[in-house]
Every structure is written in structure tokens, then in C-alpha cells.
PDB file of N, CA and C in Angstrom:
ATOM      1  N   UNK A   1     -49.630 -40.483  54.420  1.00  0.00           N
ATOM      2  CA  UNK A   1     -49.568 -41.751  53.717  1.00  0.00           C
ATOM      3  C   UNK A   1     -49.713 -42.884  54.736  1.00  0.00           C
ATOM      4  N   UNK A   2     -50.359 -43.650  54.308  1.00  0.00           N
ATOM      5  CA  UNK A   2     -50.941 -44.893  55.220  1.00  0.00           C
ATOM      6  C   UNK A   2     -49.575 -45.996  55.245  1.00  0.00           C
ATOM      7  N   UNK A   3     -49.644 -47.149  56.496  1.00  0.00           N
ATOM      8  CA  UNK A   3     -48.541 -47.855  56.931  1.00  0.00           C
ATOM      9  C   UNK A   3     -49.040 -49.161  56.094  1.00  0.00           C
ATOM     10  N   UNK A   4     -48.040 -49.632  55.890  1.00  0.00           N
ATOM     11  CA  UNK A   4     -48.394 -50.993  55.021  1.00  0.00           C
ATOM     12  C   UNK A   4     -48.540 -52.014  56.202  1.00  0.00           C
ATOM     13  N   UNK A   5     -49.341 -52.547  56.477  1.00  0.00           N
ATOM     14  CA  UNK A   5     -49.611 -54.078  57.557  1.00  0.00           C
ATOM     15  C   UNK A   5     -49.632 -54.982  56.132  1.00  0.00           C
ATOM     16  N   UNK A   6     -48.861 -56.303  56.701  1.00  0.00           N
ATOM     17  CA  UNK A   6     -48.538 -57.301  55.986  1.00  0.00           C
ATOM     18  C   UNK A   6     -49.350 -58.835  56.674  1.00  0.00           C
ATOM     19  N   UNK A   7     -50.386 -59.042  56.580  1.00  0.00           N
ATOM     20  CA  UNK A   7     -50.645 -60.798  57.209  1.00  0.00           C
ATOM     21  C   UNK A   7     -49.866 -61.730  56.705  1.00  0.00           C
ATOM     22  N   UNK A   8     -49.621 -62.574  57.460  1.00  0.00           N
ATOM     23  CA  UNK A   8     -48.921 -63.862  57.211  1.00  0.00           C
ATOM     24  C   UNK A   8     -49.382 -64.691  55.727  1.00  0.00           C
ATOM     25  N   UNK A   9     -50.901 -64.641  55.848  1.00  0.00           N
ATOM     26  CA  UNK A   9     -51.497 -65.135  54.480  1.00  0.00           C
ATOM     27  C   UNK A   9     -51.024 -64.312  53.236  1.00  0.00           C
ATOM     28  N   UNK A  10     -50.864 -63.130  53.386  1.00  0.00           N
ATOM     29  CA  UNK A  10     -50.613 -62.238  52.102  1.00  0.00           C
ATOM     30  C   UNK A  10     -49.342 -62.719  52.076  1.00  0.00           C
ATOM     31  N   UNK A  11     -48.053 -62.714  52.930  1.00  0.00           N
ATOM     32  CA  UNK A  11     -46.755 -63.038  52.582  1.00  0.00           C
ATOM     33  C   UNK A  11     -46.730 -64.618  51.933  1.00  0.00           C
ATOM     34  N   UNK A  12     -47.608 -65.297  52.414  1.00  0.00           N
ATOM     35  CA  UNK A  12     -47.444 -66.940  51.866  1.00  0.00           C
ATOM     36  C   UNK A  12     -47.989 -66.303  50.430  1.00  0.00           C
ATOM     37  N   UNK A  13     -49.043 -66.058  50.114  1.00  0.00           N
ATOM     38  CA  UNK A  13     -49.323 -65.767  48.409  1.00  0.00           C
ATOM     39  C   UNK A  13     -48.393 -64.950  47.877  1.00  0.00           C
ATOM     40  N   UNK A  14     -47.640 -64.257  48.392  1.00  0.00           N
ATOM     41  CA  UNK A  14     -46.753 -63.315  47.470  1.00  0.00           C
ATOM     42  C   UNK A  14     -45.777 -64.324  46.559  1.00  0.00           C
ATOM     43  N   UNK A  15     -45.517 -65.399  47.448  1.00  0.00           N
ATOM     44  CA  UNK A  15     -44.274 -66.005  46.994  1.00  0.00           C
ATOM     45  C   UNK A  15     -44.881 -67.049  45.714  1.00  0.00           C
ATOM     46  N   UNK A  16     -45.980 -67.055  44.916  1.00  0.00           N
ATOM     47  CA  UNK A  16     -46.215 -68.223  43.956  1.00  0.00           C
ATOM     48  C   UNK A  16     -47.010 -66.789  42.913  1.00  0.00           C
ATOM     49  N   UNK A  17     -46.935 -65.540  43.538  1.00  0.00           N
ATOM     50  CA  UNK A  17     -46.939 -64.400  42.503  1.00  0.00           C
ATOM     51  C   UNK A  17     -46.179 -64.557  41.415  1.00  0.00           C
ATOM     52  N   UNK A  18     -46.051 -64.047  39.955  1.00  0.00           N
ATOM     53  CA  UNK A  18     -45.059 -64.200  39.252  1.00  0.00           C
ATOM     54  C   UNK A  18     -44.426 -62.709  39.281  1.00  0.00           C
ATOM     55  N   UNK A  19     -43.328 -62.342  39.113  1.00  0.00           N
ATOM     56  CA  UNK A  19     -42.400 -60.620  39.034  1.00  0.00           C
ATOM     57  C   UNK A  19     -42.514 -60.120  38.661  1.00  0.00           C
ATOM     58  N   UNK A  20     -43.224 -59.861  37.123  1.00  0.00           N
ATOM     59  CA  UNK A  20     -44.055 -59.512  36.618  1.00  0.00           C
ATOM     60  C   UNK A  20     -45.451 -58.813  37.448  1.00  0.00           C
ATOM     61  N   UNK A  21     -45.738 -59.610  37.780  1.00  0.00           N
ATOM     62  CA  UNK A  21     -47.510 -59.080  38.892  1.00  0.00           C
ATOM     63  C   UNK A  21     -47.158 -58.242  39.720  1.00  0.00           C
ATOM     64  N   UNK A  22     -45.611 -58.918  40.471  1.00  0.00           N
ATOM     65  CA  UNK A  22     -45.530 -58.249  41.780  1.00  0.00           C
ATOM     66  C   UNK A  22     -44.837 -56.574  41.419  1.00  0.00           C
ATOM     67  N   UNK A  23     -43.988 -56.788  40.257  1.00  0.00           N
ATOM     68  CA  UNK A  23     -43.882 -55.351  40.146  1.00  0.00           C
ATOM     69  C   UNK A  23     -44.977 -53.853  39.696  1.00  0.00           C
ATOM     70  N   UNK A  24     -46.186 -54.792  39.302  1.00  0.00           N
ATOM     71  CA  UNK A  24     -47.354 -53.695  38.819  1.00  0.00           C
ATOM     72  C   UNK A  24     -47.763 -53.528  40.352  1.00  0.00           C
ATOM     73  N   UNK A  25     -48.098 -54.838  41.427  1.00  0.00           N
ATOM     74  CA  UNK A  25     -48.238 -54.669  42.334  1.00  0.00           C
ATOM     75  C   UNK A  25     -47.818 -53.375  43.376  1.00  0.00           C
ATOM     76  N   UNK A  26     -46.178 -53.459  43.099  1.00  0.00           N
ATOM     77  CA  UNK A  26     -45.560 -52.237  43.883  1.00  0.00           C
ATOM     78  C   UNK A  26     -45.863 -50.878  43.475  1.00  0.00           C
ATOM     79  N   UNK A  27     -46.188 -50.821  42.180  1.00  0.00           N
ATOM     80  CA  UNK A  27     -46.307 -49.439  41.797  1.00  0.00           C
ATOM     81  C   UNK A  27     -48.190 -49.291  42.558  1.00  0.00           C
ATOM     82  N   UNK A  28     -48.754 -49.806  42.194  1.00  0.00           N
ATOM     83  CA  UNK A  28     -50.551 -49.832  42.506  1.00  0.00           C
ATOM     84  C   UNK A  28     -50.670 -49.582  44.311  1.00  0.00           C
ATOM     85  N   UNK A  29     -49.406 -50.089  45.045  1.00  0.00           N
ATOM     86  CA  UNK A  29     -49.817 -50.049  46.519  1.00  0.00           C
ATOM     87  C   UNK A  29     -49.038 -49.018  47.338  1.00  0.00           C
ATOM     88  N   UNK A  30     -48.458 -48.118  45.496  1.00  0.00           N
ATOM     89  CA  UNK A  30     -47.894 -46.503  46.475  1.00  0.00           C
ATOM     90  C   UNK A  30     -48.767 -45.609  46.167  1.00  0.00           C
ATOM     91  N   UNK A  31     -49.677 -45.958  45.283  1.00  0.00           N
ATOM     92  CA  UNK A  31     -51.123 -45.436  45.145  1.00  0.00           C
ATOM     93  C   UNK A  31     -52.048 -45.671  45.756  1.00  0.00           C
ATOM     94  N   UNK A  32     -52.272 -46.518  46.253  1.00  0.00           N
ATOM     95  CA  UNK A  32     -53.351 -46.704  47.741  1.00  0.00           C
ATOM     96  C   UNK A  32     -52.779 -46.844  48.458  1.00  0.00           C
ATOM     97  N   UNK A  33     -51.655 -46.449  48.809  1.00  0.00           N
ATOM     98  CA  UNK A  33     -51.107 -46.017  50.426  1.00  0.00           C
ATOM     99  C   UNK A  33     -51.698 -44.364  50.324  1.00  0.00           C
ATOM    100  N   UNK A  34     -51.925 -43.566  49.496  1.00  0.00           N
ATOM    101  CA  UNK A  34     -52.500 -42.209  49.689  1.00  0.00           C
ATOM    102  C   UNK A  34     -53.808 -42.111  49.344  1.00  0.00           C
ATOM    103  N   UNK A  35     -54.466 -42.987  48.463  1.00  0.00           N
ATOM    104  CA  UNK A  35     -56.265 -43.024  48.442  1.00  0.00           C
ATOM    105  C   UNK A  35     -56.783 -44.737  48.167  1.00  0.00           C
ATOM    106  N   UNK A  36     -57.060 -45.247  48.869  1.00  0.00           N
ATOM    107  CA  UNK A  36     -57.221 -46.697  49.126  1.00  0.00           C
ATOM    108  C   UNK A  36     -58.757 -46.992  48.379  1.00  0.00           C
ATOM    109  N   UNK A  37     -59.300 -45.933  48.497  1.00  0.00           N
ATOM    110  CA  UNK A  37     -60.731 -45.869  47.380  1.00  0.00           C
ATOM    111  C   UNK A  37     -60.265 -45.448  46.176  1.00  0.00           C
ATOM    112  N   UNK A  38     -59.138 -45.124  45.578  1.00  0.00           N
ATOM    113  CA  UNK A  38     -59.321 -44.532  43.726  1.00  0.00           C
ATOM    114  C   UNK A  38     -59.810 -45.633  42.721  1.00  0.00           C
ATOM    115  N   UNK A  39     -60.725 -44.964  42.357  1.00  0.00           N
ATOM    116  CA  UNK A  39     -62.028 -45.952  41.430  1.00  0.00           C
ATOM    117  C   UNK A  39     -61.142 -45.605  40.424  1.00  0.00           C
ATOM    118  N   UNK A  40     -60.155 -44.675  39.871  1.00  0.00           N
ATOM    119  CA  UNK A  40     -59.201 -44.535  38.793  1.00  0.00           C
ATOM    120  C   UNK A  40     -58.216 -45.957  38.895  1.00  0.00           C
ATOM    121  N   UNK A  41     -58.052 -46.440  39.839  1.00  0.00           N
ATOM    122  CA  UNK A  41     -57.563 -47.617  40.183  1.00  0.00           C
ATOM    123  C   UNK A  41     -57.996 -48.940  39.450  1.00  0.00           C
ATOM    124  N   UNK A  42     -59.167 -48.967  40.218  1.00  0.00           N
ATOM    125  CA  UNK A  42     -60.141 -50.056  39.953  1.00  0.00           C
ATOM    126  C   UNK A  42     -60.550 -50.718  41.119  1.00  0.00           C
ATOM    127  N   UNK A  43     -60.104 -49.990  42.206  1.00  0.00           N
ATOM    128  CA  UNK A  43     -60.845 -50.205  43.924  1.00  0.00           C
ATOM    129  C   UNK A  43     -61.973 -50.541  43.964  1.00  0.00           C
ATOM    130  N   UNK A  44     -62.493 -51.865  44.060  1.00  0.00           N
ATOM    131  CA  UNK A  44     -64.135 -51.697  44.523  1.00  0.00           C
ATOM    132  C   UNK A  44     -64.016 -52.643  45.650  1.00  0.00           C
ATOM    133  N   UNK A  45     -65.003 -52.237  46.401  1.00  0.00           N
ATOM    134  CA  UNK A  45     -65.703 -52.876  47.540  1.00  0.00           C
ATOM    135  C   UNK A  45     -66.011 -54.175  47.714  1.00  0.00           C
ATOM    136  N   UNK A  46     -65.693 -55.354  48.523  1.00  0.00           N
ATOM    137  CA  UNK A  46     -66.109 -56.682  48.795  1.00  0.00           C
ATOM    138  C   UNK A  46     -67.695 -56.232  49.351  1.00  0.00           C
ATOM    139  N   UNK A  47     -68.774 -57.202  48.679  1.00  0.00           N
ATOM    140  CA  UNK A  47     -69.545 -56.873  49.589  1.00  0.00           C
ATOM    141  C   UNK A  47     -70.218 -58.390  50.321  1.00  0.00           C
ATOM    142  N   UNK A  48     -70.651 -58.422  51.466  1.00  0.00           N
ATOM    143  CA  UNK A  48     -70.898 -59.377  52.030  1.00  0.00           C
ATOM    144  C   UNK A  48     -69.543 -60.024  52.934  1.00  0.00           C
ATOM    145  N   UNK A  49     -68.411 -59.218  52.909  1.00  0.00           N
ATOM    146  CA  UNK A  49     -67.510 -59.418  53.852  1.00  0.00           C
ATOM    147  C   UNK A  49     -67.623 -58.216  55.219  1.00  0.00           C
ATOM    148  N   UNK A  50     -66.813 -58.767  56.189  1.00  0.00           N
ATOM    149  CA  UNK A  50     -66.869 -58.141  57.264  1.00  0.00           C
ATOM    150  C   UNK A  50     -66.255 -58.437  58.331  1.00  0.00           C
ATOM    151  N   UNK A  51     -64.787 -57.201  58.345  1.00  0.00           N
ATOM    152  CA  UNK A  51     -65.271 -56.092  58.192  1.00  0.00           C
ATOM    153  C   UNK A  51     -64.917 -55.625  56.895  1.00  0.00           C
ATOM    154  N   UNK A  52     -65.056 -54.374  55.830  1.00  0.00           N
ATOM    155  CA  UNK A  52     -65.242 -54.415  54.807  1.00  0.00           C
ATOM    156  C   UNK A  52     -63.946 -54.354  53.989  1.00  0.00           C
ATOM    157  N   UNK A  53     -63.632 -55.046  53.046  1.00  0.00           N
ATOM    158  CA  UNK A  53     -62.512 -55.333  52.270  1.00  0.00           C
ATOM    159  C   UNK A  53     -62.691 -54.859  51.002  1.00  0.00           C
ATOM    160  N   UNK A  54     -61.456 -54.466  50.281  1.00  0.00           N
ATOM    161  CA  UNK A  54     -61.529 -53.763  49.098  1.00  0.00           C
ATOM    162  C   UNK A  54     -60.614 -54.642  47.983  1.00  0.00           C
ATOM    163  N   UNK A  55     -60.683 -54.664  46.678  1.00  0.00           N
ATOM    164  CA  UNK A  55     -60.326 -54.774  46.080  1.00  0.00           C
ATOM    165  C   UNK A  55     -59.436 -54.398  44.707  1.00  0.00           C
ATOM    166  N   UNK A  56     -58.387 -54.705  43.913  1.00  0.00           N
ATOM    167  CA  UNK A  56     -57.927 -54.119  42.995  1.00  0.00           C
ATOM    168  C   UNK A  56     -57.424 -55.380  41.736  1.00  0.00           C
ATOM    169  N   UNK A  57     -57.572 -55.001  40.412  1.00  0.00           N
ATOM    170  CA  UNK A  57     -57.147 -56.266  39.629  1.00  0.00           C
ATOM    171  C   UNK A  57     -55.922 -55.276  39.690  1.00  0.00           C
ATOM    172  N   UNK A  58     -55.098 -56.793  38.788  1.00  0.00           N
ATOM    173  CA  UNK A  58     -53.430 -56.776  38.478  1.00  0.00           C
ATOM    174  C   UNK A  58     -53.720 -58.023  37.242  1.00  0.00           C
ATOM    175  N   UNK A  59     -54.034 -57.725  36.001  1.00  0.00           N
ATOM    176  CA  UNK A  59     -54.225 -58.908  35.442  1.00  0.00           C
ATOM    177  C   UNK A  59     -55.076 -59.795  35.467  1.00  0.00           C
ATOM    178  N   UNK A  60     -54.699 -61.291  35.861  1.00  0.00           N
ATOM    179  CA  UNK A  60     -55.842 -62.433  36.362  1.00  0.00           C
ATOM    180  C   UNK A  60     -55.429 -62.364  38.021  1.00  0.00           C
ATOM    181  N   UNK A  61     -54.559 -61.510  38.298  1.00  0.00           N
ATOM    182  CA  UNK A  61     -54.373 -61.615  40.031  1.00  0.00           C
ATOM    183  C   UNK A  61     -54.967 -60.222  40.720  1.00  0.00           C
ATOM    184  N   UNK A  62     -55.742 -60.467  41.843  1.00  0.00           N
ATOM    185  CA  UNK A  62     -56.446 -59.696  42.450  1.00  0.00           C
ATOM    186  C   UNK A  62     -55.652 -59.601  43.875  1.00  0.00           C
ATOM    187  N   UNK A  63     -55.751 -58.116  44.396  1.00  0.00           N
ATOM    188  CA  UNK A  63     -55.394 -57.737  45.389  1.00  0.00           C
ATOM    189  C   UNK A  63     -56.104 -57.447  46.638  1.00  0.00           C
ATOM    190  N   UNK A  64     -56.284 -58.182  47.482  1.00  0.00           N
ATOM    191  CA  UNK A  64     -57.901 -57.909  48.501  1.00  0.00           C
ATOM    192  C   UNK A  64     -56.843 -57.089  50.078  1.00  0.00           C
ATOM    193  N   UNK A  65     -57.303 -55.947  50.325  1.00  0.00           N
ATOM    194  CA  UNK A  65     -56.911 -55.045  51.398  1.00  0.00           C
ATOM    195  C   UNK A  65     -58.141 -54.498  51.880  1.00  0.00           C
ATOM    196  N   UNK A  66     -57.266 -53.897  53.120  1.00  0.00           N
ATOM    197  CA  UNK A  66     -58.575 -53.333  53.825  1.00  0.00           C
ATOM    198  C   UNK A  66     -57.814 -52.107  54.686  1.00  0.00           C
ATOM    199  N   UNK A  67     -58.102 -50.999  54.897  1.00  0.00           N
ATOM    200  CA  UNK A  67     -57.909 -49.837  55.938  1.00  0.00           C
ATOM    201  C   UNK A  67     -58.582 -49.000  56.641  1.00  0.00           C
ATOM    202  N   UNK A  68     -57.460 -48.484  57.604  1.00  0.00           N
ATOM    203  CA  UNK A  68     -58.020 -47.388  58.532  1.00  0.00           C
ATOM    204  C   UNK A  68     -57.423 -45.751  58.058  1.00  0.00           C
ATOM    205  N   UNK A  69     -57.494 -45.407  59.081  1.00  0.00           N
ATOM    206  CA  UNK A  69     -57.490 -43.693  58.825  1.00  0.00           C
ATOM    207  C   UNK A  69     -55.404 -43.630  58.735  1.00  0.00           C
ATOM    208  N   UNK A  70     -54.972 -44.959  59.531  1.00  0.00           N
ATOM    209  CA  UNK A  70     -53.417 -45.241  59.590  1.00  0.00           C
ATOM    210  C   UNK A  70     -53.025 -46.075  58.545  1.00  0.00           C
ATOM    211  N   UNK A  71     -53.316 -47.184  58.561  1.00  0.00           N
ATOM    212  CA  UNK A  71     -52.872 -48.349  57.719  1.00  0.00           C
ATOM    213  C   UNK A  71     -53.451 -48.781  56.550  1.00  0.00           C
ATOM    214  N   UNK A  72     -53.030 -49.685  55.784  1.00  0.00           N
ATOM    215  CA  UNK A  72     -53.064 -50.103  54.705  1.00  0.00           C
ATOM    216  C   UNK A  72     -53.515 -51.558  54.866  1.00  0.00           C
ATOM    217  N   UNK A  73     -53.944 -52.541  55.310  1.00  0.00           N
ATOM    218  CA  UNK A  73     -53.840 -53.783  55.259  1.00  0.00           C
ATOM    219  C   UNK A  73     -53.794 -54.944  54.217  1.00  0.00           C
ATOM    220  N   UNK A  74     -52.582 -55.383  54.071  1.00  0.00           N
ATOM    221  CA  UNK A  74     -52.886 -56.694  52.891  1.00  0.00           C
ATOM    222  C   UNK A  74     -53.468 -57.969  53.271  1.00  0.00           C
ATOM    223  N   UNK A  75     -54.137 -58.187  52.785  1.00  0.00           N
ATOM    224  CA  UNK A  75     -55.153 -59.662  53.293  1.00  0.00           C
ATOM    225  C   UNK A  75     -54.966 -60.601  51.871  1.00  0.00           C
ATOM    226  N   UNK A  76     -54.749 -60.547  50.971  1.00  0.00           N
ATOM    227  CA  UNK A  76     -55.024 -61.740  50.241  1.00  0.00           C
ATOM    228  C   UNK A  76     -54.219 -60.813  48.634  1.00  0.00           C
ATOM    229  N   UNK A  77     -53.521 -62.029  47.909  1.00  0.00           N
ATOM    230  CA  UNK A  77     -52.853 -61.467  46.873  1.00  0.00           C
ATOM    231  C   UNK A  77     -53.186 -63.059  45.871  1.00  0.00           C
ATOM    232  N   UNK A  78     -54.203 -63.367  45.104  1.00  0.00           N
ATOM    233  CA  UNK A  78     -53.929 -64.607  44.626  1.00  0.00           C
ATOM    234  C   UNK A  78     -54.958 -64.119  42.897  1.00  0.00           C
ATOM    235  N   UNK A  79     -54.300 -65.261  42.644  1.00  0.00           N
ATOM    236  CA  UNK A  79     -55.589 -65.456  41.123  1.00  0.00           C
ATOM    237  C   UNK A  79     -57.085 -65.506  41.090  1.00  0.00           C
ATOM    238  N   UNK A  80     -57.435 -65.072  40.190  1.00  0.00           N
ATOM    239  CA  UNK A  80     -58.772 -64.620  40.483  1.00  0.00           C
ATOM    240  C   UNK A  80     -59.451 -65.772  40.961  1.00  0.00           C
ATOM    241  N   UNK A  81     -59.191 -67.440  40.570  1.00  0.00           N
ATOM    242  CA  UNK A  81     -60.233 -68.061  40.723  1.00  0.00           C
ATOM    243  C   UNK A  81     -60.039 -68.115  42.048  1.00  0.00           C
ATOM    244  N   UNK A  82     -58.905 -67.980  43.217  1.00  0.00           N
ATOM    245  CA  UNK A  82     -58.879 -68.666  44.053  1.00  0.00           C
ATOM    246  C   UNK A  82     -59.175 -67.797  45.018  1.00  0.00           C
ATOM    247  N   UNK A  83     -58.810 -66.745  44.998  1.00  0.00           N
ATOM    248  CA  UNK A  83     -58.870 -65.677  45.662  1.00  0.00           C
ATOM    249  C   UNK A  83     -60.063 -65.370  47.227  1.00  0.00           C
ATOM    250  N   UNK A  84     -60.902 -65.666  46.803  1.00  0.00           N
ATOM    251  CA  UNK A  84     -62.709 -65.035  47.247  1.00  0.00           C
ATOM    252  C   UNK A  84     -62.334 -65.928  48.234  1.00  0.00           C
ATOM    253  N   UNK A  85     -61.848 -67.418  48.313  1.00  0.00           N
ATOM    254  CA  UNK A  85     -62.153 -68.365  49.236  1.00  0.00           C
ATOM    255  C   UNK A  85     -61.319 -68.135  50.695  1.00  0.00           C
ATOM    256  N   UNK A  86     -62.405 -68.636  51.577  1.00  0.00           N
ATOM    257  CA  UNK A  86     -61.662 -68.352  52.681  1.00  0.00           C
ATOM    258  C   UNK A  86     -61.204 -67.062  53.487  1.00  0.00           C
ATOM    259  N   UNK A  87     -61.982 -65.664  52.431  1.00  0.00           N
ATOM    260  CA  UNK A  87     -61.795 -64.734  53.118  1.00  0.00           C
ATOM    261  C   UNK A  87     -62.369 -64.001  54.314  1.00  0.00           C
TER     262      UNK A  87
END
């Protein structure tokens, strides 16, 4: 099972998450801590980022991560409109 890495940016968006999100959240990221691609998920691929970032909905809030063969990385936790920017 892969290590959760946390960025500073993902911890600032967690906090304007509503508890609701964040608890579908917790259940969805003990499932891609063991397959970070399950298309049963709804994992798809950023494309035109780099290096390559993945995605998952939660509602109107999207989850943008990225990993290795170890970790898990959270990069971005926001609403859909806002999300894409700045990544």
C-alpha cells in the first residue's frame, strides 16, 4: 500500500472542503492507496500536465494526485470550476 504525501496546497483546500466530501474523500483514498489507476473509481489521466497527474470526482469536487511505485501524492482537492488552474 502506497504512503500518502500531503502538499501544502492540498492541506490549504482541504479546509473550505465541506465533511460531507471529505468523508467520501477518505473512503476513495484507501482505494487508491492500493490501485491509483481503478477506472472502477473514476481515475483518469490529466493530459497535457507534467509530470502526469490523475484524477477522481467526489461530486462537484475533484481530487487531482499523482504517484510512484511508493507514494500517493495529493496535489489539489477543489471544485470543479476551480480546480484545473494553476496546476
Amino acid at each position: 500500500m502506497r504512503e500518502l504525501l500531503v502538499t501544502p496546497q492540498f492541506r490549504k483546500d482541504l479546509k473550505i472542503v465541506p465533511d460531507k466530501i471529505r468523508e467520501q474523500a477518505d473512503i476513495l483514498l484507501f482505494m487508491l492507496r492500493k490501485n491509483p489507476v481503478d477506472f472502477r473509481l473514476g481515475a483518469k489521466k490529466l493530459s497535457g500536465i507534467n509530470p502526469p497527474a490523475w484524477r477522481v470526482r467526489i461530486g462537484v469536487y475533484r481530487l487531482v494526485y499523482a504517484f510512484t511505485a511508493k507514494d500517493l501524492i495529493l496535489l489539489r482537492f477543489r471544485h470543479r470550476k476551480d480546480v484545473y488552474r494553476n496546476l
